[in-house]
C-alpha atoms as a PDB file:
ATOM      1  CA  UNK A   1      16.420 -43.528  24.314  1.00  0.00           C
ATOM      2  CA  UNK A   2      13.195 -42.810  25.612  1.00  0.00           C
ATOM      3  CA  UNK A   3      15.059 -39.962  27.798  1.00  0.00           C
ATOM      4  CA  UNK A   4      16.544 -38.347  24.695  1.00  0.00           C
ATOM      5  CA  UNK A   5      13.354 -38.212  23.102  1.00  0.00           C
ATOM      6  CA  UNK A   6      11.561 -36.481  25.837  1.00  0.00           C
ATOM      7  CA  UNK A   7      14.309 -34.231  25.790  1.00  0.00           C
ATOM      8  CA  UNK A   8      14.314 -33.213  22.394  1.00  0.00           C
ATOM      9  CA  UNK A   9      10.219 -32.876  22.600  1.00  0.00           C
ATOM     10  CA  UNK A  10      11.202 -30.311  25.412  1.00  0.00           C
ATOM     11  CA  UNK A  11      13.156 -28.079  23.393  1.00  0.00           C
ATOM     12  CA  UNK A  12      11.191 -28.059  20.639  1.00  0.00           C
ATOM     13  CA  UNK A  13      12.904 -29.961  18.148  1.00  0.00           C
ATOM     14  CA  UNK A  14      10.574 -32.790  17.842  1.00  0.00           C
ATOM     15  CA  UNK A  15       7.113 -31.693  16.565  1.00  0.00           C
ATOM     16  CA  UNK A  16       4.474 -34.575  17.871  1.00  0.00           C
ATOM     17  CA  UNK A  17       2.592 -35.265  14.045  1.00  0.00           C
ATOM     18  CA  UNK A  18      -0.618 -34.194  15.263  1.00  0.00           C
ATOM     19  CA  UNK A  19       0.562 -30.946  15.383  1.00  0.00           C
ATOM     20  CA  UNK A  20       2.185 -30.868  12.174  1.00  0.00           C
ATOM     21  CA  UNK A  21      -0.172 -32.070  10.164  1.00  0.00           C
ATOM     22  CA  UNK A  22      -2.864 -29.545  11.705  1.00  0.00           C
ATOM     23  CA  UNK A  23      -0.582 -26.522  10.913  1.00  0.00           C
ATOM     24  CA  UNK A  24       0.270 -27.467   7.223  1.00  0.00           C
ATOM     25  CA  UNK A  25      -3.712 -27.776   6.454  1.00  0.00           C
ATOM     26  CA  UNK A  26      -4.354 -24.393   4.397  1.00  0.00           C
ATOM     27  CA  UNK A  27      -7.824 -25.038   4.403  1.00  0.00           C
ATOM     28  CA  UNK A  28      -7.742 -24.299   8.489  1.00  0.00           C
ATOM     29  CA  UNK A  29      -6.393 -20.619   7.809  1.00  0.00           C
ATOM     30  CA  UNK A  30      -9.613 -19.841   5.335  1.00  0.00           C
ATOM     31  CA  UNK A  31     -12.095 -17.392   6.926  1.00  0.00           C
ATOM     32  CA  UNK A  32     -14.926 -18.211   5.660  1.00  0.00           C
ATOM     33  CA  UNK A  33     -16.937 -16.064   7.558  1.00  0.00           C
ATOM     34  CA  UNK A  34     -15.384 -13.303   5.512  1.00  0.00           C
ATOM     35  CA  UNK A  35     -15.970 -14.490   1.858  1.00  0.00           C
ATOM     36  CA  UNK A  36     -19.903 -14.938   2.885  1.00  0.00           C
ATOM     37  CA  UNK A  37     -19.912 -11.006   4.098  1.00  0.00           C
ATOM     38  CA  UNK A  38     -18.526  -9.900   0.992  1.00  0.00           C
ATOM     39  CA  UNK A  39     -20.230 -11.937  -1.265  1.00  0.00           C
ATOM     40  CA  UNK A  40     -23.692 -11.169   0.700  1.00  0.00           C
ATOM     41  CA  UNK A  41     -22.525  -7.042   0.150  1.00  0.00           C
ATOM     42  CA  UNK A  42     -22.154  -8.108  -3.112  1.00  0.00           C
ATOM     43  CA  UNK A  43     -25.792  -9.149  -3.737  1.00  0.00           C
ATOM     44  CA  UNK A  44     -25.446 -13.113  -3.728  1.00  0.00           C
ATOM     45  CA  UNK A  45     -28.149 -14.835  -2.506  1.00  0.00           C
ATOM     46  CA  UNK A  46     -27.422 -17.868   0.157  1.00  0.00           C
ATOM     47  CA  UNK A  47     -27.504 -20.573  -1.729  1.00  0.00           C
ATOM     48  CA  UNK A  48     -24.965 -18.970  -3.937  1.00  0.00           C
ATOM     49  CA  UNK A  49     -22.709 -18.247  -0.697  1.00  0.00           C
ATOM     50  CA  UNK A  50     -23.653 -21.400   0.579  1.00  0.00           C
ATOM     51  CA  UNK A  51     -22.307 -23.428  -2.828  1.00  0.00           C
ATOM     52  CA  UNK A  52     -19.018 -21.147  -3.466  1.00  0.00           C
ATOM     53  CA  UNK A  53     -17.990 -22.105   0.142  1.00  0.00           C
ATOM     54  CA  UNK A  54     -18.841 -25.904  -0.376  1.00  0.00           C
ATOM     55  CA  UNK A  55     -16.781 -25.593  -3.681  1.00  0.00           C
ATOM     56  CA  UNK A  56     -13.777 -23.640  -2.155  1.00  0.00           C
ATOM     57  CA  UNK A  57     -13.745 -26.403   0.541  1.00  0.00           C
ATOM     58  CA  UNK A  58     -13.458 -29.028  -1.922  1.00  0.00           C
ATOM     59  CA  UNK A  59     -10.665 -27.254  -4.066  1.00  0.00           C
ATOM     60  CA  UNK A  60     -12.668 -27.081  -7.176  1.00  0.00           C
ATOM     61  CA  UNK A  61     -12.529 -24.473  -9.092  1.00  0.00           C
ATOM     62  CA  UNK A  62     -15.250 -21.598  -9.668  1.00  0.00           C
ATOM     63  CA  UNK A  63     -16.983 -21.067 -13.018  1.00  0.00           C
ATOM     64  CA  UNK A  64     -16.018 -17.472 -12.979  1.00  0.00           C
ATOM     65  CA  UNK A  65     -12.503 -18.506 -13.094  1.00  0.00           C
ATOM     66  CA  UNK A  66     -12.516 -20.615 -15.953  1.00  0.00           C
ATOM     67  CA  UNK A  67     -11.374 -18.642 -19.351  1.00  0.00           C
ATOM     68  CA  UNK A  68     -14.247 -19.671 -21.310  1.00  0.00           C
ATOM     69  CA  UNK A  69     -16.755 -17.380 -18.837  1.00  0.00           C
ATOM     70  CA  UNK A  70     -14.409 -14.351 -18.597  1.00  0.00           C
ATOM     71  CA  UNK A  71     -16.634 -11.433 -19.457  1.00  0.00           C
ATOM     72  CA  UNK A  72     -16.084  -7.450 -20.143  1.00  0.00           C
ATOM     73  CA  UNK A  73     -17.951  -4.131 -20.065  1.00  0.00           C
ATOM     74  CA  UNK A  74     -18.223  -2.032 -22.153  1.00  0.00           C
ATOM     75  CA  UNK A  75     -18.752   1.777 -22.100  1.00  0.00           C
ATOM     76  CA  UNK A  76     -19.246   3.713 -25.665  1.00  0.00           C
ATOM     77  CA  UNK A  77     -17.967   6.836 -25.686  1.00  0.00           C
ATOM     78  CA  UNK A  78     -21.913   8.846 -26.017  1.00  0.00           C
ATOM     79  CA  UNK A  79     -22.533   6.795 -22.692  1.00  0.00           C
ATOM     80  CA  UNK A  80     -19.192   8.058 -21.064  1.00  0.00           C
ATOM     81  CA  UNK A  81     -20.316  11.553 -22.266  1.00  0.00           C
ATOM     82  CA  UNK A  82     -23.607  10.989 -20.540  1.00  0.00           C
ATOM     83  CA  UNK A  83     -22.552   9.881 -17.457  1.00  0.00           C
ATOM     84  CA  UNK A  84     -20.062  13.103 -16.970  1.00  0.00           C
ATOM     85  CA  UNK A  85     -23.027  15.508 -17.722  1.00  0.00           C
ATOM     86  CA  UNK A  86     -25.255  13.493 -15.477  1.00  0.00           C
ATOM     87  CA  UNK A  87     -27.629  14.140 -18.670  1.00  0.00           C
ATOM     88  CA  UNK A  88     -31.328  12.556 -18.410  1.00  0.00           C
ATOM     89  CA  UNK A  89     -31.718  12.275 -22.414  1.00  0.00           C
ATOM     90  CA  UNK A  90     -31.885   9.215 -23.957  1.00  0.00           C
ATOM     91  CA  UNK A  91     -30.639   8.188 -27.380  1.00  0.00           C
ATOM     92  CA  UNK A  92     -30.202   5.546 -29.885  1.00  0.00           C
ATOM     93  CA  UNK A  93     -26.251   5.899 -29.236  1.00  0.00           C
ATOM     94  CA  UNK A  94     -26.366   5.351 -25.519  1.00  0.00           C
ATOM     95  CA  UNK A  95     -28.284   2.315 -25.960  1.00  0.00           C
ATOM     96  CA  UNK A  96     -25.876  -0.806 -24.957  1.00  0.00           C
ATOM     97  CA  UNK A  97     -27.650  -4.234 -23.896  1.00  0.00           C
ATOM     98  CA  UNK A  98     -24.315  -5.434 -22.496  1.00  0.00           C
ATOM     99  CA  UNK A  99     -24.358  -3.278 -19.492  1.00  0.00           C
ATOM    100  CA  UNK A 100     -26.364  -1.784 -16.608  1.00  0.00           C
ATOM    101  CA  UNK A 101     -25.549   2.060 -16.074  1.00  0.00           C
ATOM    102  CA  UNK A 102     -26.239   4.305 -12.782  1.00  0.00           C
ATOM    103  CA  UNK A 103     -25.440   7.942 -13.455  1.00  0.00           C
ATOM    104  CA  UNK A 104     -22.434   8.026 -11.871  1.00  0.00           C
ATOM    105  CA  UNK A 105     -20.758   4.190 -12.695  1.00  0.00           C
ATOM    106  CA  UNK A 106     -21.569   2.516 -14.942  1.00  0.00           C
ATOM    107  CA  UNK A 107     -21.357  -1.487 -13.264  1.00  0.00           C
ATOM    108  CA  UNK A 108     -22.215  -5.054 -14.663  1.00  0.00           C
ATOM    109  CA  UNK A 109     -22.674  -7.833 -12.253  1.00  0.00           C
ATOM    110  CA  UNK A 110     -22.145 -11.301 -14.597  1.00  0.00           C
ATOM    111  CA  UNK A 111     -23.404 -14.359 -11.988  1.00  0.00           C
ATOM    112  CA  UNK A 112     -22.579 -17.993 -13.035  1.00  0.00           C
ATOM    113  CA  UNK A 113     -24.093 -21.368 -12.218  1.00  0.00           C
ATOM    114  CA  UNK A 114     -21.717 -21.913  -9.122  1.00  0.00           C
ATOM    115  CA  UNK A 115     -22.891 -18.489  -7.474  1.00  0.00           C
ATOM    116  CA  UNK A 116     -19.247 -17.407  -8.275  1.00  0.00           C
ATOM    117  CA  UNK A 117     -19.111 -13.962 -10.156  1.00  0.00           C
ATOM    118  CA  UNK A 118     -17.283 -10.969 -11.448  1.00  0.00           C
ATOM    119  CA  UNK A 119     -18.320  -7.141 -11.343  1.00  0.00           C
ATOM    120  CA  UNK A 120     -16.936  -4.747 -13.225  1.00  0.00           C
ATOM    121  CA  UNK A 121     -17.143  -0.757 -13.390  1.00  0.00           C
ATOM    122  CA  UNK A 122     -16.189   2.011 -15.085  1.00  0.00           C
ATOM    123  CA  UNK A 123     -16.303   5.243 -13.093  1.00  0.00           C
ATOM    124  CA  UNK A 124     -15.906   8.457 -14.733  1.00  0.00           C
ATOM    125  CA  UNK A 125     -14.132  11.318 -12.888  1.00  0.00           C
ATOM    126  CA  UNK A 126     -14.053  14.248 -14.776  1.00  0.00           C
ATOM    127  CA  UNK A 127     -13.443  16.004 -18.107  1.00  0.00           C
ATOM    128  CA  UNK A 128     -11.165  18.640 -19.328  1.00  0.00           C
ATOM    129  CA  UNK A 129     -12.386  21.481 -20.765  1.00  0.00           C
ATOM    130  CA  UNK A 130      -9.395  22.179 -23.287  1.00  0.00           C
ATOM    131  CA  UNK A 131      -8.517  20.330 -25.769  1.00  0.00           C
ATOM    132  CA  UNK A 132      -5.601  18.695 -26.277  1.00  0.00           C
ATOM    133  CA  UNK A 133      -2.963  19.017 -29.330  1.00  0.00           C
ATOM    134  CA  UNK A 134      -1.044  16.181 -30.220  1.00  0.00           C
ATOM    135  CA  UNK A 135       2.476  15.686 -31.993  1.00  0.00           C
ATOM    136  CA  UNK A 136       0.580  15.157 -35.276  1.00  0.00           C
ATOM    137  CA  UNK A 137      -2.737  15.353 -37.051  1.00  0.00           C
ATOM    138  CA  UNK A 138      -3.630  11.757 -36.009  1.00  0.00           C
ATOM    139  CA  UNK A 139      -3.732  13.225 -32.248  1.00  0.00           C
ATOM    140  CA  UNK A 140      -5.083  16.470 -32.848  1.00  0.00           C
ATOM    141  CA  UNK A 141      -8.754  17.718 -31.733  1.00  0.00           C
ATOM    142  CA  UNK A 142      -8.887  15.095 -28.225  1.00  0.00           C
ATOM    143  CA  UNK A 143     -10.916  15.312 -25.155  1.00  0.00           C
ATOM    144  CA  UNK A 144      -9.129  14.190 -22.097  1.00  0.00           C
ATOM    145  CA  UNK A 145     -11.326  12.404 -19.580  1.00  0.00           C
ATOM    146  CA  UNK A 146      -9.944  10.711 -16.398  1.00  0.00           C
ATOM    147  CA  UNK A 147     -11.620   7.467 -15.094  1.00  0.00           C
ATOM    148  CA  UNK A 148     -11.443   4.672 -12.499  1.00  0.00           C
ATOM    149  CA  UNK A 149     -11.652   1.070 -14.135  1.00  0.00           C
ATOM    150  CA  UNK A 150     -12.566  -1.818 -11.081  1.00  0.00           C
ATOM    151  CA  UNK A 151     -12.542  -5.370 -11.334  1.00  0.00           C
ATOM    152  CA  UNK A 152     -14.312  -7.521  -8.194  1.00  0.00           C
ATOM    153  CA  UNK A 153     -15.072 -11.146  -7.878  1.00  0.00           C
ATOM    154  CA  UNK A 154     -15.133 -14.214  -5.009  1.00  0.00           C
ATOM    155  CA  UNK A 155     -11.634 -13.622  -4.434  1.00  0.00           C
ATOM    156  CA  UNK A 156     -10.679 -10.666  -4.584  1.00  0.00           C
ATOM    157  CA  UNK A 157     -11.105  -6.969  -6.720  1.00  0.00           C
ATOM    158  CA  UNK A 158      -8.390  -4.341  -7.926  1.00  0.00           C
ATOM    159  CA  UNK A 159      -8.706  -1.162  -9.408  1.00  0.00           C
ATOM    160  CA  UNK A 160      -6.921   2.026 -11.402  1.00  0.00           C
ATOM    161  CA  UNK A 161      -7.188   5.297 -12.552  1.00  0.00           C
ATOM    162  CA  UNK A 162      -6.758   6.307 -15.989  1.00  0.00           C
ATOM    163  CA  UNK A 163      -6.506   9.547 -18.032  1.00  0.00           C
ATOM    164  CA  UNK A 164      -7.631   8.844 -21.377  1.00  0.00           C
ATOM    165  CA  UNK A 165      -7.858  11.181 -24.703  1.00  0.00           C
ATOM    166  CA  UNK A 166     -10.744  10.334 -27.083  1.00  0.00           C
ATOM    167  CA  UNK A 167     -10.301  11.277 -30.558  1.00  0.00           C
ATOM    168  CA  UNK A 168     -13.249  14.034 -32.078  1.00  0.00           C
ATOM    169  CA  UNK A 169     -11.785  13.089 -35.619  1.00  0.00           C
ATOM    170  CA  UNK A 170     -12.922  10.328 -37.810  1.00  0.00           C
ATOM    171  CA  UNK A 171      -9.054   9.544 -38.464  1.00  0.00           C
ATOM    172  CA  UNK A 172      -7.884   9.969 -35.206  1.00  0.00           C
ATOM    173  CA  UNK A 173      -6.843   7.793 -32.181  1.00  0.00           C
ATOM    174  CA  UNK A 174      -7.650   7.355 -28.960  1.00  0.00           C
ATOM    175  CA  UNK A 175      -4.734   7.008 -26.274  1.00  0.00           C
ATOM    176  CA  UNK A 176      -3.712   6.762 -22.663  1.00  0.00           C
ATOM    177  CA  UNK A 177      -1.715   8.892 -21.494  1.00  0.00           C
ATOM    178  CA  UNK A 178      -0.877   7.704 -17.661  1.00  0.00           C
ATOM    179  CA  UNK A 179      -2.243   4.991 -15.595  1.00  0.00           C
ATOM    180  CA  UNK A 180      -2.090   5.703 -11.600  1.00  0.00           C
ATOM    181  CA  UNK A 181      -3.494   5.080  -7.732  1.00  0.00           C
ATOM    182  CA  UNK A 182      -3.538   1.348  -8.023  1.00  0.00           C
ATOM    183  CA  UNK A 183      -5.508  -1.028  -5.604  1.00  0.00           C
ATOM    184  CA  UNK A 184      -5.278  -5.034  -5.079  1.00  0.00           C
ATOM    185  CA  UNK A 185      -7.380  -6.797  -2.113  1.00  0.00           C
ATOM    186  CA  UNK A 186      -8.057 -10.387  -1.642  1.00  0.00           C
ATOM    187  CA  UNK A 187     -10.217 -12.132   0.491  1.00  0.00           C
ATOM    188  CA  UNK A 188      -8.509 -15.646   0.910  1.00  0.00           C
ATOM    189  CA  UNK A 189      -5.543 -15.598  -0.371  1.00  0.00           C
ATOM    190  CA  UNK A 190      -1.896 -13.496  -0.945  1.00  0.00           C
ATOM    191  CA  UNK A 191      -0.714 -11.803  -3.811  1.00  0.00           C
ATOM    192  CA  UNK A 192       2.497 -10.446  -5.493  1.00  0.00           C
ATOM    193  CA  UNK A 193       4.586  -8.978  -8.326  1.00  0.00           C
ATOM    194  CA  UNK A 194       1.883  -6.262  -9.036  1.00  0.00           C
ATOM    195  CA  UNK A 195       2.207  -3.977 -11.654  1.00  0.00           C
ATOM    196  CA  UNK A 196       0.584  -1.298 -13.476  1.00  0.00           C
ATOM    197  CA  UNK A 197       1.092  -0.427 -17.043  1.00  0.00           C
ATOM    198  CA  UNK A 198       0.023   0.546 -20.415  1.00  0.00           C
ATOM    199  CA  UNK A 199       0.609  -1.879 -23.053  1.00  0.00           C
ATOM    200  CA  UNK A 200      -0.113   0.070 -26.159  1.00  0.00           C
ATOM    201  CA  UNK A 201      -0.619   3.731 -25.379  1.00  0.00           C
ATOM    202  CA  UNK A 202      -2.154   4.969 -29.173  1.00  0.00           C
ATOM    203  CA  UNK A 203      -4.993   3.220 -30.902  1.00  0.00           C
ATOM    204  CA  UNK A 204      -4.254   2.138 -34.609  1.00  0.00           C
ATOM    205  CA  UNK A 205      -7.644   2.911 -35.462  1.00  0.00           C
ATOM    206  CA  UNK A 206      -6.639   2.345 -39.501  1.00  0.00           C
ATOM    207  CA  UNK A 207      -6.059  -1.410 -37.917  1.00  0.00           C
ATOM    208  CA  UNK A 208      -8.750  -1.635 -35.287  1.00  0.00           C
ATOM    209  CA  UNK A 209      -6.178  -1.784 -32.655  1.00  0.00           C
ATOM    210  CA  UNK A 210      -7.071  -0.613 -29.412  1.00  0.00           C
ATOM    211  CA  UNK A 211      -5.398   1.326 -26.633  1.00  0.00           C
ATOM    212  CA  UNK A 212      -4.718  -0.793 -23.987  1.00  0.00           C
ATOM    213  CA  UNK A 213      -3.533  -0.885 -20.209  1.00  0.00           C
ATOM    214  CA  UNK A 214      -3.540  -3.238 -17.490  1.00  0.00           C
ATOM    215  CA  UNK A 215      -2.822  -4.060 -13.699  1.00  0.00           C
ATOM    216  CA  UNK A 216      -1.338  -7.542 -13.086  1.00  0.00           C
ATOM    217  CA  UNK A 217      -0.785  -9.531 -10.426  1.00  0.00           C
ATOM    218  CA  UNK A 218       0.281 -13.093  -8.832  1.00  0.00           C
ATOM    219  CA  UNK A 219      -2.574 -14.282  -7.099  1.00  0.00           C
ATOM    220  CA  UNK A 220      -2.350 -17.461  -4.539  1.00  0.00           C
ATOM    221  CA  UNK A 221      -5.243 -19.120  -3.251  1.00  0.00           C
ATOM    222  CA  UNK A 222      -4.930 -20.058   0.209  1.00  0.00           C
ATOM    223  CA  UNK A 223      -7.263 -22.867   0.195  1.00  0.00           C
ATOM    224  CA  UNK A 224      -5.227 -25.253  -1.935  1.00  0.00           C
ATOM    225  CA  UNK A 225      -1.623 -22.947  -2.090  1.00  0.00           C
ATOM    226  CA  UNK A 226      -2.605 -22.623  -6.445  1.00  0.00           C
ATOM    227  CA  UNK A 227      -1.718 -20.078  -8.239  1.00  0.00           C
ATOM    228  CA  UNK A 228      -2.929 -17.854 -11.071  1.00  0.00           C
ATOM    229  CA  UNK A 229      -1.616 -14.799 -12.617  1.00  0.00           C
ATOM    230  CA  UNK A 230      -4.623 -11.873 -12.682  1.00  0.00           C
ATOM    231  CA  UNK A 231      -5.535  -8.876 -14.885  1.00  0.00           C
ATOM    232  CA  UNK A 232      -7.634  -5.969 -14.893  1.00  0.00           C
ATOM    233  CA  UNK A 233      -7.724  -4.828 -18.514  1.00  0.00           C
ATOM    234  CA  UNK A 234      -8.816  -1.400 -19.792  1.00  0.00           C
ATOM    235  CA  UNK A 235      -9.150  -1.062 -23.374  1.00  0.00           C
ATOM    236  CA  UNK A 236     -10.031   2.487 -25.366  1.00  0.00           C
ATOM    237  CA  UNK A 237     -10.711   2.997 -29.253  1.00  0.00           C
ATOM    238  CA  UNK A 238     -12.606   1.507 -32.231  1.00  0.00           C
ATOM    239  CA  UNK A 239     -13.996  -1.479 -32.770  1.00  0.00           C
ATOM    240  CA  UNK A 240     -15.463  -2.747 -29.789  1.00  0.00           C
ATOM    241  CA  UNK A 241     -18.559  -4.014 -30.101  1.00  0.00           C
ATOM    242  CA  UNK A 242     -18.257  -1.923 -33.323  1.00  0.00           C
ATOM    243  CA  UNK A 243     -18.733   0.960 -31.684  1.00  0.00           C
ATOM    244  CA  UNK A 244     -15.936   3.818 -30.180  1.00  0.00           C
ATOM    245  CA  UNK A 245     -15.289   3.259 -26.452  1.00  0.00           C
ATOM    246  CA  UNK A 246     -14.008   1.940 -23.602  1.00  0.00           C
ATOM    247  CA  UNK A 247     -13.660  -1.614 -22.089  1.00  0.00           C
ATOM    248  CA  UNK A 248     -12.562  -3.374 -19.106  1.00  0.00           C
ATOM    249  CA  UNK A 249     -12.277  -6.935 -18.117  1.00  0.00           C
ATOM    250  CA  UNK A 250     -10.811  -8.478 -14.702  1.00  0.00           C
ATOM    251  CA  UNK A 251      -9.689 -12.145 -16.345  1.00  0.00           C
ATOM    252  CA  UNK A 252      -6.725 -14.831 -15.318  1.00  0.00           C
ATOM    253  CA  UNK A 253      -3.220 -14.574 -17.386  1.00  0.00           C
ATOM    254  CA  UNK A 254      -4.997 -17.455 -19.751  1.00  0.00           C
ATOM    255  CA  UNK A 255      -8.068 -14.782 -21.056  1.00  0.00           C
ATOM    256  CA  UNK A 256      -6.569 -12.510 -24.139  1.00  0.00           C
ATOM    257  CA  UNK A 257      -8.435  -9.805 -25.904  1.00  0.00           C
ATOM    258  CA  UNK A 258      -6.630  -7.964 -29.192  1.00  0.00           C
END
């Protein structure tokens, strides 16, 4: 018997346990070196690296991942207007406590307890010059503007470009009219099924229904093999924060905004 068995072990049909058990550990294939460079680009402080690490390692989960500290930025439409003329002029309209603006992107870090976080940006790109007409009056009298919406936490970021037409009437809607260039990374961890769409092209702004797009995806997190479905959400029309604009929000599948 003992012959047999050495045999086997030979040809590699008898794995000794040791070496089973050491290749099934998930935790192993982490690179944790990685998650405290991009968190340190980031802006995290070491403790915060230090305690996102220790609660990876444990399998817990991160405060930025639970739905009841998903967060969103918003962008109203006099600070998307700003930011493409790169103008210097301040005004009650542009004023929005919610976010912190650069000329160029407009970004919001949101840090939790853990050190875990999520930062989100809207970059605008450009704007058209012409107007453009729509099938009926409710369309009519729209600036087109293309941006890039990004979502980026612990685990991972995505991002999209939109082109998005902003209604100059009282009574008209907002829409979005193609989403495009899609981008997924993760840091520990695989993902799958993406897919990039627009939910609700017009605004129902009678309603205070918003445009609304999104990139999903299937995230897995290597550390414990759990899984999550992901979205980065990119909302355009009335009624957020009561004012005209834009927001976007990089949430799990259990976060829902109208």
């Amino acid at each position: 018997m003992k012959k047999i068995i050495a045999f086997l072990v030979a040809l590699g049909l008898i794995i000794p346990s040791g070496m089973a058990s050491a290749e099934s550990n998930p935790k192993d294939k982490v690179d944790y070196d990685k998650i405290a460079e991009h968190m340190k680009k980031d802006g995290a402080s070491q403790d915060d690296i230090d305690n996102v690490i220790k609660k990876i390692k444990n399998g817990e989960e991160l405060d930025a991942d639970k739905p009841e500290n998903q967060k969103r930025l918003t962008l109203s439409k006099a600070q998307l207007h700003s930011t493409l003329t790169e103008s210097d002029e301040d005004s009650e309209a542009d004023e929005n406590d919610s976010i912190s603006t650069t000329d160029a992107e407009p970004t919001k870090k949101f840090t939790f307890d853990d050190g875990s976080y999520v930062k989100l940006s809207i970059e605008p790109i450009d704007e058209d010059s012409v107007k453009s007409l729509g099938g009926d009056m409710s369309t009519m009298a729209t600036t087109g503007k293309t941006i890039k919406v990004s979502g980026k936490s612990v685990w991972g970021e995505a991002s999209y470009k939109a082109k998005i037409y902003l209604s100059d009437s009282p009574v008209g809607n907002d829409y979005i009219s193609s989403v495009y260039d899609k981008y997924i990374h993760t840091y520990f961890g695989t993902y799958s099924d993406p897919a990039l769409k627009i939910s609700r092209k017009y605004e129902v702004r009678s309603k205070s229904i918003s445009a609304k797009s999104y990139l999903f995806y299937k995230y897995t997190n290597q550390s414990n093999f759990s899984s999550k479905t992901t979205y980065l959400r990119m909302h355009v029309g009335d009624a957020i924060n009561d004012k005209y604009g834009i927001y976007v929000s990089y949430t799990g599948g259990s976060a829902s905004y109208k």
